[in-house]
PDB file of N, CA and C in Angstrom:
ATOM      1  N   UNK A   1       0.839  -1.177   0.000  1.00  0.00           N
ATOM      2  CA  UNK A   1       0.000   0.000   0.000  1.00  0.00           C
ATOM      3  C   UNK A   1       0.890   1.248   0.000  1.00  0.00           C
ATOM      4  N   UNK A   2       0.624   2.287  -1.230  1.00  0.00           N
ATOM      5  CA  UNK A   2       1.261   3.088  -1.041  1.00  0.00           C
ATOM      6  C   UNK A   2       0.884   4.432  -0.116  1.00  0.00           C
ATOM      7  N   UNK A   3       1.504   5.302   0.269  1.00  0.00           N
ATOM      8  CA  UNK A   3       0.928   6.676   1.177  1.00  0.00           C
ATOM      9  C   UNK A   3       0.497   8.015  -0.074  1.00  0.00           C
ATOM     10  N   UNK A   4      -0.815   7.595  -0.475  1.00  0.00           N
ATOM     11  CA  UNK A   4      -0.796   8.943  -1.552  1.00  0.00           C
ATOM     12  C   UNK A   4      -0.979  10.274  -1.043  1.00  0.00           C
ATOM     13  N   UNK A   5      -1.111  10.497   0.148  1.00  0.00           N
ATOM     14  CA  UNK A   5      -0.378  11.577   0.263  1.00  0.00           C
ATOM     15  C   UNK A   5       0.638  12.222   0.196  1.00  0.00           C
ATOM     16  N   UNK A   6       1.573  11.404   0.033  1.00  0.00           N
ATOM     17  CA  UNK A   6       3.420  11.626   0.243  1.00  0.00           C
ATOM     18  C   UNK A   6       3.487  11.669  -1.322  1.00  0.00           C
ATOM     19  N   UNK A   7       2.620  11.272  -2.168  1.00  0.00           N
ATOM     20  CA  UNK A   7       2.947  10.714  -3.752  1.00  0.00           C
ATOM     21  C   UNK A   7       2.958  12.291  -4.248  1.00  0.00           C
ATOM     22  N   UNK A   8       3.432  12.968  -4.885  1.00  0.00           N
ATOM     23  CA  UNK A   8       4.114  14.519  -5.816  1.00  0.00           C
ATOM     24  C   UNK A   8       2.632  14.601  -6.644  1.00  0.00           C
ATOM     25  N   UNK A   9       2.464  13.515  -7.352  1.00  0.00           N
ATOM     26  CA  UNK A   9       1.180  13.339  -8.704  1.00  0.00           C
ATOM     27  C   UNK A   9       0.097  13.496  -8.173  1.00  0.00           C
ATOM     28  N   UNK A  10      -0.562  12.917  -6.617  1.00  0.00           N
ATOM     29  CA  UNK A  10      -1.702  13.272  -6.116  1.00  0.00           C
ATOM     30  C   UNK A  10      -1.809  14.698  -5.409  1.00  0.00           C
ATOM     31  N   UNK A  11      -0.343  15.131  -4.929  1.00  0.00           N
ATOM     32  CA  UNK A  11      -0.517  16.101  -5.053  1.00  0.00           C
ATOM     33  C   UNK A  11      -0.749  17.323  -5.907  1.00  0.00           C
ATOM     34  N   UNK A  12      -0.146  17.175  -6.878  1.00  0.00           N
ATOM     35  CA  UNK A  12      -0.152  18.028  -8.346  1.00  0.00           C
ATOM     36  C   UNK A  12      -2.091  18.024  -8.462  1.00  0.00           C
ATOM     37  N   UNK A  13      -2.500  16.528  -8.628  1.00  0.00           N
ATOM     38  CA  UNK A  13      -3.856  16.580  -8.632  1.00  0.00           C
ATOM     39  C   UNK A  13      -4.963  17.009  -8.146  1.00  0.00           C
ATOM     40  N   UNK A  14      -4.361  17.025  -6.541  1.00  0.00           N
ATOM     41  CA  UNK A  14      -5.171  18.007  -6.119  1.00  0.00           C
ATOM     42  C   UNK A  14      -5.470  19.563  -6.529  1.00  0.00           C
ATOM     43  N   UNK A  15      -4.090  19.622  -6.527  1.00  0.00           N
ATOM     44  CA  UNK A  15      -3.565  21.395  -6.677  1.00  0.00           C
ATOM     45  C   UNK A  15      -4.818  21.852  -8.336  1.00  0.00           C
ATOM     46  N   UNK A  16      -4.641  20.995  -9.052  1.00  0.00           N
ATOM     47  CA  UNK A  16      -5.272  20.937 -10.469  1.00  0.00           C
ATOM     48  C   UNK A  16      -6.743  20.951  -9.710  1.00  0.00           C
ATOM     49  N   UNK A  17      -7.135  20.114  -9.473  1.00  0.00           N
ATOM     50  CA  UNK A  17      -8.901  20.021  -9.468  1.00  0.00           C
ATOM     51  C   UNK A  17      -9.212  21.232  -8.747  1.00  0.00           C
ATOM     52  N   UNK A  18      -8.347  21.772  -7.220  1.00  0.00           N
ATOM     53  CA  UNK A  18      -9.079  22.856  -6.837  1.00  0.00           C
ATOM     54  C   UNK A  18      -9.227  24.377  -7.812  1.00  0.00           C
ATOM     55  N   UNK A  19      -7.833  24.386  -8.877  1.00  0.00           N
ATOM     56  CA  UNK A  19      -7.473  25.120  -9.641  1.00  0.00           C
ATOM     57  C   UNK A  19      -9.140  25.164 -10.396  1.00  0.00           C
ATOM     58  N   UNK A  20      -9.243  23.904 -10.948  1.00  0.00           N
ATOM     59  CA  UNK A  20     -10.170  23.903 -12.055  1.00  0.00           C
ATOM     60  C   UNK A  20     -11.565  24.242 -11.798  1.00  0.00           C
ATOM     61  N   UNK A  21     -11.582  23.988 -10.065  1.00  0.00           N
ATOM     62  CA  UNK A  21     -13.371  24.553  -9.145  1.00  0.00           C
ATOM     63  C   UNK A  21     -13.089  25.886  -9.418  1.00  0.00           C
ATOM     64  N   UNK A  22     -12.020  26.823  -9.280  1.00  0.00           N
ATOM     65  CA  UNK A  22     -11.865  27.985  -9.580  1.00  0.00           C
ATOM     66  C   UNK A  22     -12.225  28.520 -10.898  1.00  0.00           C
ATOM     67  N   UNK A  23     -11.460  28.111 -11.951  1.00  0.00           N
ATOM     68  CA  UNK A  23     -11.875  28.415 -13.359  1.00  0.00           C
ATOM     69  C   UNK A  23     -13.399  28.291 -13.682  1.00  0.00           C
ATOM     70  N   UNK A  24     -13.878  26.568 -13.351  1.00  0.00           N
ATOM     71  CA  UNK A  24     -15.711  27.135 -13.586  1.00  0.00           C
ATOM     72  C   UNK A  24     -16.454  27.690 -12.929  1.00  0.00           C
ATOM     73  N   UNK A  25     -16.059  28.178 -11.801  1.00  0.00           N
ATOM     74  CA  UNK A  25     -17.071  29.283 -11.295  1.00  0.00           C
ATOM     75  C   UNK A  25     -17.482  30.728 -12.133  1.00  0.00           C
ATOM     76  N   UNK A  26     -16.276  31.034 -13.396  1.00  0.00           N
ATOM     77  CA  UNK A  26     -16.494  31.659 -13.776  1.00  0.00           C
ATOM     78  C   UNK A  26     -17.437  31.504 -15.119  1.00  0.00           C
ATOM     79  N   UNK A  27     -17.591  30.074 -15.623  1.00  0.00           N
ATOM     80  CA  UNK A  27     -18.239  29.731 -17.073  1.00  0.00           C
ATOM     81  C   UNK A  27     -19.648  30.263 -16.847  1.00  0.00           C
ATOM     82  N   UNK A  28     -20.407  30.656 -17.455  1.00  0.00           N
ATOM     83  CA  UNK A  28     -21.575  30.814 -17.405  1.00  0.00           C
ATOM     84  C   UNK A  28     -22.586  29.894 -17.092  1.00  0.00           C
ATOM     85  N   UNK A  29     -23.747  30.435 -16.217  1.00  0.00           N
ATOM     86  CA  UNK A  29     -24.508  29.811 -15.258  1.00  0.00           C
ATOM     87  C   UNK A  29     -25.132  28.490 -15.890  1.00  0.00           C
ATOM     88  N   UNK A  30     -25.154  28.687 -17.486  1.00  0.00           N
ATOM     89  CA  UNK A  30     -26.319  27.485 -18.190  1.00  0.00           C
ATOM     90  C   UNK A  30     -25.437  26.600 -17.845  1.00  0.00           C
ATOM     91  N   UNK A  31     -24.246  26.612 -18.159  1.00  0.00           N
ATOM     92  CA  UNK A  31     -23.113  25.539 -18.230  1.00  0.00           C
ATOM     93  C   UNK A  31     -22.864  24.655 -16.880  1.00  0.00           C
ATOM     94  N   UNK A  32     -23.775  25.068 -15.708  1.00  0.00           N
ATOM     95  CA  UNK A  32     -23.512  24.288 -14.561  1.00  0.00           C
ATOM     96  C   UNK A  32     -23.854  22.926 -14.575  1.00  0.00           C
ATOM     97  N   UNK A  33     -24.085  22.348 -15.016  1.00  0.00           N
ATOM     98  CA  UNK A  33     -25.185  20.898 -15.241  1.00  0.00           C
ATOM     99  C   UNK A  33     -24.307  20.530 -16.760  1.00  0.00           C
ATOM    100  N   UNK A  34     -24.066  21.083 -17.286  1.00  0.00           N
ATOM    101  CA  UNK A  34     -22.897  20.926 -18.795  1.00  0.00           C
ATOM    102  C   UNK A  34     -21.193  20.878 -18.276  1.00  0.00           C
ATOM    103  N   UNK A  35     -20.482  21.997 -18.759  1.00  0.00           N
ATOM    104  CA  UNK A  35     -19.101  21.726 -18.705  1.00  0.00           C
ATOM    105  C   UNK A  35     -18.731  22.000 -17.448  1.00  0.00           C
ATOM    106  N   UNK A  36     -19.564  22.437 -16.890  1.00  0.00           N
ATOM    107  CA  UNK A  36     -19.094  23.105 -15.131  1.00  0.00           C
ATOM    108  C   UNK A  36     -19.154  21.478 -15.005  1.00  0.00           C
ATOM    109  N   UNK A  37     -20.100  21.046 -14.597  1.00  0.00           N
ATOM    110  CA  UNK A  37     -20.311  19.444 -14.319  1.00  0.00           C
ATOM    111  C   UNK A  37     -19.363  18.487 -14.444  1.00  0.00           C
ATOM    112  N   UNK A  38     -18.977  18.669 -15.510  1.00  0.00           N
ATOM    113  CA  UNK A  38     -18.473  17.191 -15.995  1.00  0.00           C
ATOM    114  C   UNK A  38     -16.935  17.993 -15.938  1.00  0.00           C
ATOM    115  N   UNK A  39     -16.247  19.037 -15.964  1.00  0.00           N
ATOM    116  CA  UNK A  39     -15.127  19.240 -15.555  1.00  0.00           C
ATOM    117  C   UNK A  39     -14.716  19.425 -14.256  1.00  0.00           C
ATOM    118  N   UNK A  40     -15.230  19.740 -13.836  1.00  0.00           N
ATOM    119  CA  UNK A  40     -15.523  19.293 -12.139  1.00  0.00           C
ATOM    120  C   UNK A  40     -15.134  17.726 -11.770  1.00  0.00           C
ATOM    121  N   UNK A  41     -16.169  17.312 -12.600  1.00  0.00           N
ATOM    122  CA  UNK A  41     -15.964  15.905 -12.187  1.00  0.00           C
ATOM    123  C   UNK A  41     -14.742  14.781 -12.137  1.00  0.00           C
ATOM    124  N   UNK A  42     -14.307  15.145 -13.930  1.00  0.00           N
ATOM    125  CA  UNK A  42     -13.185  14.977 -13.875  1.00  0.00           C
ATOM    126  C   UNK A  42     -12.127  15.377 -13.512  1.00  0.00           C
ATOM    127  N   UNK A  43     -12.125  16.457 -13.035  1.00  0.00           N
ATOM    128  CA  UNK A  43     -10.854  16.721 -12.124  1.00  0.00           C
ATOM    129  C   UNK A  43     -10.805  16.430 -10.872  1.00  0.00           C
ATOM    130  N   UNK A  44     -11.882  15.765 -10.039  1.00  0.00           N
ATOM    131  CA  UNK A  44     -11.966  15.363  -9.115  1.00  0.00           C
ATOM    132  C   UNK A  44     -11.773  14.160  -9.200  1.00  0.00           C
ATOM    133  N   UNK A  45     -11.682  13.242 -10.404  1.00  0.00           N
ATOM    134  CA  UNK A  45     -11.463  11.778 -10.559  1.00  0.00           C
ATOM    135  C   UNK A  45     -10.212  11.606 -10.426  1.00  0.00           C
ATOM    136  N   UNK A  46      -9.464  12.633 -11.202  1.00  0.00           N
ATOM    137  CA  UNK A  46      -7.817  12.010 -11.243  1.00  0.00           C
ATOM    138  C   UNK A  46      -7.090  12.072  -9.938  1.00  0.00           C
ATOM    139  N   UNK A  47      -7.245  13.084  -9.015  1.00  0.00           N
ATOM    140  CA  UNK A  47      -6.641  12.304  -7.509  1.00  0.00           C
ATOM    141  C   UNK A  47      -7.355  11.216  -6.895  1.00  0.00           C
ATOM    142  N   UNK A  48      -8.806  11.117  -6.819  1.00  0.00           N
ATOM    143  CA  UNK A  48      -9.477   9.833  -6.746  1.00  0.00           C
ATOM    144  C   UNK A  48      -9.158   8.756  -6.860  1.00  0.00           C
ATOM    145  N   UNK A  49      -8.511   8.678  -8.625  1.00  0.00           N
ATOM    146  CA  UNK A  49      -8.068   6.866  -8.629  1.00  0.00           C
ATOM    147  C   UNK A  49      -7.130   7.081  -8.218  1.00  0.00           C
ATOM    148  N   UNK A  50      -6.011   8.041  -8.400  1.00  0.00           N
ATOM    149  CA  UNK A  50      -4.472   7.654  -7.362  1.00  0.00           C
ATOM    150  C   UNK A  50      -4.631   7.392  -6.203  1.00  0.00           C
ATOM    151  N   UNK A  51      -5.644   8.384  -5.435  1.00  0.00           N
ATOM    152  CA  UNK A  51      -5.678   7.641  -3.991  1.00  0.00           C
ATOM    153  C   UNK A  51      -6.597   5.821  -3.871  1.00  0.00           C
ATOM    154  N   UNK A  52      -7.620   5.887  -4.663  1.00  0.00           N
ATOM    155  CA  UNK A  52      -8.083   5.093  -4.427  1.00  0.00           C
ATOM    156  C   UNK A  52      -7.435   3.470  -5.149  1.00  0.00           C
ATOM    157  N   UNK A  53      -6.032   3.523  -5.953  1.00  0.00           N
ATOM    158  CA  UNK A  53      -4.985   2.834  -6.409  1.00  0.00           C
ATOM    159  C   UNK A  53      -4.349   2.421  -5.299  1.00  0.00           C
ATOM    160  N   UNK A  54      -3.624   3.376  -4.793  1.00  0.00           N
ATOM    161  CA  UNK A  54      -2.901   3.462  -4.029  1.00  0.00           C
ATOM    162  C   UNK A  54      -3.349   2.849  -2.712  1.00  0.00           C
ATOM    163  N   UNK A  55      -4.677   2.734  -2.285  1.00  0.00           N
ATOM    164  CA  UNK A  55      -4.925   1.945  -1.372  1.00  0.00           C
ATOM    165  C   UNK A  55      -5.172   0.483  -1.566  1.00  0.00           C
ATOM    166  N   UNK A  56      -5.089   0.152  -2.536  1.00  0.00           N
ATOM    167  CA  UNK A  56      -4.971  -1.479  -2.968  1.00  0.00           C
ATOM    168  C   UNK A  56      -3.573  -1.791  -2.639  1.00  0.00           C
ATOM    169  N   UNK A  57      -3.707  -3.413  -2.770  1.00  0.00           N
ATOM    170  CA  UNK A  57      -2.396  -3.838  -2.093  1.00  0.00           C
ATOM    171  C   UNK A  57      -1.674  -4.695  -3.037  1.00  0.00           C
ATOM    172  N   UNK A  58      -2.417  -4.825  -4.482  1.00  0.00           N
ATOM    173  CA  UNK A  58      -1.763  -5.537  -5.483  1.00  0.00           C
ATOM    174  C   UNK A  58      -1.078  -3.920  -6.358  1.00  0.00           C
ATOM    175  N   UNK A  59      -0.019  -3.613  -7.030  1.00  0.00           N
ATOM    176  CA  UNK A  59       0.474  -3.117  -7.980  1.00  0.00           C
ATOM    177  C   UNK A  59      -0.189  -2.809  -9.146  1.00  0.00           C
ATOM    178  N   UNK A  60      -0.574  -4.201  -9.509  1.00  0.00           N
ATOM    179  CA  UNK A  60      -1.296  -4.429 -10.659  1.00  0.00           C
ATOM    180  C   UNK A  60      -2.730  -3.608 -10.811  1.00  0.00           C
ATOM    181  N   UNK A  61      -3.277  -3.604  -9.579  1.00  0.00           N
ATOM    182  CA  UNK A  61      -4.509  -2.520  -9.101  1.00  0.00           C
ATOM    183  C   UNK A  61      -4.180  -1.139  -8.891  1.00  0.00           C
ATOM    184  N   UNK A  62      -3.091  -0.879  -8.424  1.00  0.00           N
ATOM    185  CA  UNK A  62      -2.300   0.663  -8.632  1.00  0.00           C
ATOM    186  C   UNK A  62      -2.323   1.000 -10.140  1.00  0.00           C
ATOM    187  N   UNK A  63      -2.123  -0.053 -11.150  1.00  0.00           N
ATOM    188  CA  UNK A  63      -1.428   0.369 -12.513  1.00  0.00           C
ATOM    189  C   UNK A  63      -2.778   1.026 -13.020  1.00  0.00           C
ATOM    190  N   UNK A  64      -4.132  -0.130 -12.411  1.00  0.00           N
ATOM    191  CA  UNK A  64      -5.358   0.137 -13.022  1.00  0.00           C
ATOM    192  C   UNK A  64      -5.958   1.610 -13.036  1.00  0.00           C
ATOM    193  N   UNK A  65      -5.789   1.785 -11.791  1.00  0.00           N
ATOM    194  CA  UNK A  65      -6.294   3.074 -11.237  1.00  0.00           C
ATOM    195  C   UNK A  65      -5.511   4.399 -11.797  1.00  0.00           C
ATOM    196  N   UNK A  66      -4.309   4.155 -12.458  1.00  0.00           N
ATOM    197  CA  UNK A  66      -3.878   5.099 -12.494  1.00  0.00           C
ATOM    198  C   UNK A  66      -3.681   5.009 -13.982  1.00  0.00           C
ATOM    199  N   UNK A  67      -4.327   4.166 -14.679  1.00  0.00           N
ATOM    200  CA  UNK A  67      -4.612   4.564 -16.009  1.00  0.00           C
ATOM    201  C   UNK A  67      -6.029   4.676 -16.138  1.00  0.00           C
ATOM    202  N   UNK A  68      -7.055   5.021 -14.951  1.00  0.00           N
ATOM    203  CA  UNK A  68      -8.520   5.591 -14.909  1.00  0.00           C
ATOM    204  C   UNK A  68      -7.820   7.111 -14.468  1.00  0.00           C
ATOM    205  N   UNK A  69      -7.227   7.492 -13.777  1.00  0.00           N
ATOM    206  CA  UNK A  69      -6.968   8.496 -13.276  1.00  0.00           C
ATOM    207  C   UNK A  69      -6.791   9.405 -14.556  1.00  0.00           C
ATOM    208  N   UNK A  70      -6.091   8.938 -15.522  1.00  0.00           N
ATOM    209  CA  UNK A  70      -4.543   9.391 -16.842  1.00  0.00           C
ATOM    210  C   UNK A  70      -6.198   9.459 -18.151  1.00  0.00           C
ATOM    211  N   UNK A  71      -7.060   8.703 -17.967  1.00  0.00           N
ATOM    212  CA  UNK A  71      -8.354   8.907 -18.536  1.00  0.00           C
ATOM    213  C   UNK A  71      -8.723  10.041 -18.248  1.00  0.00           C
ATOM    214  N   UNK A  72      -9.178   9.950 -17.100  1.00  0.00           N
ATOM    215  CA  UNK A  72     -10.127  11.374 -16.514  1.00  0.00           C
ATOM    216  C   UNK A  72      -9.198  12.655 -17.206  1.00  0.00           C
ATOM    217  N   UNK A  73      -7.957  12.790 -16.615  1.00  0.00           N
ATOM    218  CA  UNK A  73      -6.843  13.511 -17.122  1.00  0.00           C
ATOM    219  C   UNK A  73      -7.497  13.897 -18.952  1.00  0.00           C
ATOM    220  N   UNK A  74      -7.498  13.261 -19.811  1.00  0.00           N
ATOM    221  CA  UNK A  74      -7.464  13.592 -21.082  1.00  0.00           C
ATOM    222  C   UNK A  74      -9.297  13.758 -21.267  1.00  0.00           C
ATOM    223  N   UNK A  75      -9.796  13.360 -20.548  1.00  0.00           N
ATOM    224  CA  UNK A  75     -11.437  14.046 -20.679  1.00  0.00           C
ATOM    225  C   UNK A  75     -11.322  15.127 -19.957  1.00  0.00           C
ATOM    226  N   UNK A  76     -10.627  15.668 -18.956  1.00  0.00           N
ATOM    227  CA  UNK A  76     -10.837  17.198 -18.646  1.00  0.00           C
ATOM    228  C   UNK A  76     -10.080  17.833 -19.404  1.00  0.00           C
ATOM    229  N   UNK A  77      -8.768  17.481 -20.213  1.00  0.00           N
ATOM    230  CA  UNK A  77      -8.554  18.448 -21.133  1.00  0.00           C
ATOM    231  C   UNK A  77      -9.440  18.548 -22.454  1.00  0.00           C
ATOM    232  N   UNK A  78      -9.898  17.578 -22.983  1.00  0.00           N
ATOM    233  CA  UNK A  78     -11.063  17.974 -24.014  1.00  0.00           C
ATOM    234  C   UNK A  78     -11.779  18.979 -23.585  1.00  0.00           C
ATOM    235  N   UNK A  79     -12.662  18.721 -22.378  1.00  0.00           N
ATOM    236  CA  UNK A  79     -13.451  19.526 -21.886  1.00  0.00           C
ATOM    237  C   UNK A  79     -12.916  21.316 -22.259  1.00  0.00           C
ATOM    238  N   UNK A  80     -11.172  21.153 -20.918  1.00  0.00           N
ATOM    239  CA  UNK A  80     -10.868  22.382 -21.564  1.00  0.00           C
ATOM    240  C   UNK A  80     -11.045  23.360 -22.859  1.00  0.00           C
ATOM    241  N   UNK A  81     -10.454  22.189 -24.093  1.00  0.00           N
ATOM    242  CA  UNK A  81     -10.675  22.831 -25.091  1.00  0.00           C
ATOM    243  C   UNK A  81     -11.517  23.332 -25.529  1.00  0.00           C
ATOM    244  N   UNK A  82     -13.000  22.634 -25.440  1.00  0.00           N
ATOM    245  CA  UNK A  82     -14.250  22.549 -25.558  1.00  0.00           C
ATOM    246  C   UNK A  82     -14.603  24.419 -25.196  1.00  0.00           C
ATOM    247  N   UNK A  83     -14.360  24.660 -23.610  1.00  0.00           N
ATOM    248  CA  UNK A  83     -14.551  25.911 -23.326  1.00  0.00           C
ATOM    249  C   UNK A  83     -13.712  26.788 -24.048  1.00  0.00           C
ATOM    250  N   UNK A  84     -12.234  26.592 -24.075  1.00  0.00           N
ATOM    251  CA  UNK A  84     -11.474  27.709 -24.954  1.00  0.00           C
ATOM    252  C   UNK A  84     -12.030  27.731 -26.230  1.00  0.00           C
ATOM    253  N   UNK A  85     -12.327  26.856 -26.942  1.00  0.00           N
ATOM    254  CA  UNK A  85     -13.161  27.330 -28.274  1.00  0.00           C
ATOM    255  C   UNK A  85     -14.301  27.841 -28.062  1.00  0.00           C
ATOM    256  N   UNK A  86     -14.945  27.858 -26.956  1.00  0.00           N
ATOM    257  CA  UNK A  86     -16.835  29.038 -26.670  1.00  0.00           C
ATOM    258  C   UNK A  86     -15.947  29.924 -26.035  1.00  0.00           C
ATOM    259  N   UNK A  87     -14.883  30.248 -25.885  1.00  0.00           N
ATOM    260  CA  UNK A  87     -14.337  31.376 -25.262  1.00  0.00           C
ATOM    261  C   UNK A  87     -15.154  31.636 -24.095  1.00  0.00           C
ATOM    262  N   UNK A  88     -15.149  30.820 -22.572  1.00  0.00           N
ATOM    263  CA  UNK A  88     -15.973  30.861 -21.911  1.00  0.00           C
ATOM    264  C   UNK A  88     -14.594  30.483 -21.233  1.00  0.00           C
ATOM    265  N   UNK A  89     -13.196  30.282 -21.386  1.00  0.00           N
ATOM    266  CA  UNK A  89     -12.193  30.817 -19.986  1.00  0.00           C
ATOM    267  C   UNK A  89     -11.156  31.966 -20.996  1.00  0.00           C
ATOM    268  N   UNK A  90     -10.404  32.251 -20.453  1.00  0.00           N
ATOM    269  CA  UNK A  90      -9.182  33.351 -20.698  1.00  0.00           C
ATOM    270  C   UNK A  90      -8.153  32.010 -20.771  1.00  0.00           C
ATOM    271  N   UNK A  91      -7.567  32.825 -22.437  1.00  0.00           N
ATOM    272  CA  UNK A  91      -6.428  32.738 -22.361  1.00  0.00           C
ATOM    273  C   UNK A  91      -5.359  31.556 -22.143  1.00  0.00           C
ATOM    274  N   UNK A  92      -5.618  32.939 -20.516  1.00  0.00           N
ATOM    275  CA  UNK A  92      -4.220  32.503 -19.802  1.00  0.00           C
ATOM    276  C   UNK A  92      -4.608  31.391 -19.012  1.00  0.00           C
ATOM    277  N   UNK A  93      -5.595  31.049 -18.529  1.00  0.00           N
ATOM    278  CA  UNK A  93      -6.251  30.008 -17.594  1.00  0.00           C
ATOM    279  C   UNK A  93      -6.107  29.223 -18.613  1.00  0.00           C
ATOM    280  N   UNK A  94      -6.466  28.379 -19.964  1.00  0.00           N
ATOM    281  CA  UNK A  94      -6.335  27.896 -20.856  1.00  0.00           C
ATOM    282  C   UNK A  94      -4.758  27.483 -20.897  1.00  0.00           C
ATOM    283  N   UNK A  95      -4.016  27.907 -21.167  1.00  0.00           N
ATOM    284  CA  UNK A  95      -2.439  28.092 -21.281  1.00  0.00           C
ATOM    285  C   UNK A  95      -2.370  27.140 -20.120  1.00  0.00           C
ATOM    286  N   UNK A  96      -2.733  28.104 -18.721  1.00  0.00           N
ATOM    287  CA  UNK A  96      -2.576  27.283 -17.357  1.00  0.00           C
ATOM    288  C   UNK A  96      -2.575  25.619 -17.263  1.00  0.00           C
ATOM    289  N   UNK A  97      -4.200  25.339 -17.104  1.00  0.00           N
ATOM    290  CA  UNK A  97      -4.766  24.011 -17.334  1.00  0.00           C
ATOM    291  C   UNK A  97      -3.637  23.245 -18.479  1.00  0.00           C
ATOM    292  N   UNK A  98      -4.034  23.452 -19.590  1.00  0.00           N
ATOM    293  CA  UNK A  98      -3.012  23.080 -20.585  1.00  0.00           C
ATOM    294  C   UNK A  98      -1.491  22.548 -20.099  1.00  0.00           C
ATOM    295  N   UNK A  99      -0.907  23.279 -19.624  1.00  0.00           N
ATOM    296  CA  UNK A  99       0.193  23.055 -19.038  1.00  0.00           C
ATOM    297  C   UNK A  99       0.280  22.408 -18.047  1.00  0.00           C
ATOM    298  N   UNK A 100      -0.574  22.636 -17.253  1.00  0.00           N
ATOM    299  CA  UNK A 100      -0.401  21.568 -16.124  1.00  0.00           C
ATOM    300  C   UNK A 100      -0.949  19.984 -16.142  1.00  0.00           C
ATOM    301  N   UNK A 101      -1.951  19.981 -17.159  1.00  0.00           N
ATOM    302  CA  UNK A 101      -2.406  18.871 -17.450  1.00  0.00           C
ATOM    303  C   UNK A 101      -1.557  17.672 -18.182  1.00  0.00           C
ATOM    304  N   UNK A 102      -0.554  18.290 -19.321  1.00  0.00           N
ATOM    305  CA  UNK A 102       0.596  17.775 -19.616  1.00  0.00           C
ATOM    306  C   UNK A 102       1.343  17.023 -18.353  1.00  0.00           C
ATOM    307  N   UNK A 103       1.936  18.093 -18.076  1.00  0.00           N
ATOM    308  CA  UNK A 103       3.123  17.805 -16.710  1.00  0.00           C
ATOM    309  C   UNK A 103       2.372  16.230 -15.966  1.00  0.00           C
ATOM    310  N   UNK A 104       1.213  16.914 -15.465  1.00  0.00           N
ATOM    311  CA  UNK A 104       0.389  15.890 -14.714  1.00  0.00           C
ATOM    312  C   UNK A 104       0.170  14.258 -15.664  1.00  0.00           C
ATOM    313  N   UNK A 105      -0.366  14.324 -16.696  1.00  0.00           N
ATOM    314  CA  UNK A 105       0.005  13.048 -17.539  1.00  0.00           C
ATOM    315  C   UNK A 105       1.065  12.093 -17.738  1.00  0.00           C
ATOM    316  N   UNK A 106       2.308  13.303 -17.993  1.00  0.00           N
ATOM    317  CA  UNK A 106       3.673  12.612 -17.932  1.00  0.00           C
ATOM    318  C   UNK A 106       4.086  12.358 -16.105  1.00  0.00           C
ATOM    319  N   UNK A 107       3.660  12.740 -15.279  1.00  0.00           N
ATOM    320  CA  UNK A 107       4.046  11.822 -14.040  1.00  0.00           C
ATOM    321  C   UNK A 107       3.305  10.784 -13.777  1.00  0.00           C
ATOM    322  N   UNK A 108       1.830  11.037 -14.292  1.00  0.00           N
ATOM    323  CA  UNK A 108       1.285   9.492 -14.151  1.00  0.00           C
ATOM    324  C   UNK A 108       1.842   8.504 -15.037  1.00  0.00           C
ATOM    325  N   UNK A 109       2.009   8.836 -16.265  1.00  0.00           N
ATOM    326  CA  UNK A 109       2.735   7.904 -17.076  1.00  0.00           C
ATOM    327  C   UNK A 109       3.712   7.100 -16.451  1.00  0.00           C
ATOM    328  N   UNK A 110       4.517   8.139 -16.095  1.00  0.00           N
ATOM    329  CA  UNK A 110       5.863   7.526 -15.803  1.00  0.00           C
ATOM    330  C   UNK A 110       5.703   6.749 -14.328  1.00  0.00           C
ATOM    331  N   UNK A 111       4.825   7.113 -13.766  1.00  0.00           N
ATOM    332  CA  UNK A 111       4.284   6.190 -12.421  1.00  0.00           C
ATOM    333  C   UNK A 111       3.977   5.144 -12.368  1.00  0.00           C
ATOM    334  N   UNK A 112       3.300   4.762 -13.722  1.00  0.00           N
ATOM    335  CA  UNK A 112       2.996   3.605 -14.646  1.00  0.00           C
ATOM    336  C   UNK A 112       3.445   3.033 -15.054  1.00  0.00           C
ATOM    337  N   UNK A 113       5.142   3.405 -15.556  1.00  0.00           N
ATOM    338  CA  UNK A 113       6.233   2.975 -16.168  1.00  0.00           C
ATOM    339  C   UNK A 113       6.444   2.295 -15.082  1.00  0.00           C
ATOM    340  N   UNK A 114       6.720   2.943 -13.660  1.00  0.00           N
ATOM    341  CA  UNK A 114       7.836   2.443 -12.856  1.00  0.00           C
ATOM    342  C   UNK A 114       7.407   1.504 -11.873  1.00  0.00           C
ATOM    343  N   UNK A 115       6.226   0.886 -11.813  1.00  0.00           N
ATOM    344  CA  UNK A 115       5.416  -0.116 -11.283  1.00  0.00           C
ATOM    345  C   UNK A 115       6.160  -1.444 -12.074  1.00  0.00           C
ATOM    346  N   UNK A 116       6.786  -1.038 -13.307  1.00  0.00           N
ATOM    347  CA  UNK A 116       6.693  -2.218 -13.713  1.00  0.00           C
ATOM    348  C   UNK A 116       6.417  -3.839 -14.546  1.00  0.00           C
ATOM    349  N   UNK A 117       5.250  -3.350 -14.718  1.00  0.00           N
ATOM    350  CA  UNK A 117       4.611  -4.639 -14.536  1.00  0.00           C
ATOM    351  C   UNK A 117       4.990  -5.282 -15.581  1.00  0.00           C
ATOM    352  N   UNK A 118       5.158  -7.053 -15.867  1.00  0.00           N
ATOM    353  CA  UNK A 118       4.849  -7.468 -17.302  1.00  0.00           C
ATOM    354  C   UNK A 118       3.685  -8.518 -17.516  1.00  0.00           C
TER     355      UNK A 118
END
């Protein structure tokens, strides 16, 4: 069992999902039940399966979870895009997410790598 609190990636994840409650507060109100919703959601998934990986005691169940996590990950960046093309965030928040969502992929990846498994 690993300590996902101590893990860098669940942290990053967190840091991301509260980031991203921030950004849709600003999308417009119709969108609450739409992209507010479901980006929300998924950004609340990807520390989810790391922690909830990480409390299994097989590896092989870590690997699982953290290629549901590395999912959620690439459905909240669609999402992102989704809003930067209705121009319903800035920019620079765009840029933000973007960037961090990368970074965040390539440590789960490589978290994934280093489990192992064959």
């Amino acid at each position: 069992m690993h300590r996902y609190k101590e893990l860098r990636v669940w942290q990053k994840a967190i840091d991301l999902a509260v980031e991203v409650y921030r950004i849709t507060e600003k999308l417009p109100k119709e969108e609450r039940y739409g992209l507010i919703s479901q980006m929300n959601r998924s950004a609340v998934s990807i520390p989810s399966n790391i922690a909830k990986g990480a409390g299994r005691n097989l590896e092989k169940d870590f690997n699982n979870f953290l290629g549901i996590a590395l999912g959620s990950s690439f459905e909240l960046d669609t999402q992102v895009i989704i809003s930067n093309r209705l121009e319903y965030i800035k920019q620079q928040d765009f840029e933000y997410l973007e960037n961090e969502l990368e970074h965040l992929q390539n440590m789960i990846t490589k978290l994934k790598m280093s489990l192992n498994l064959q």
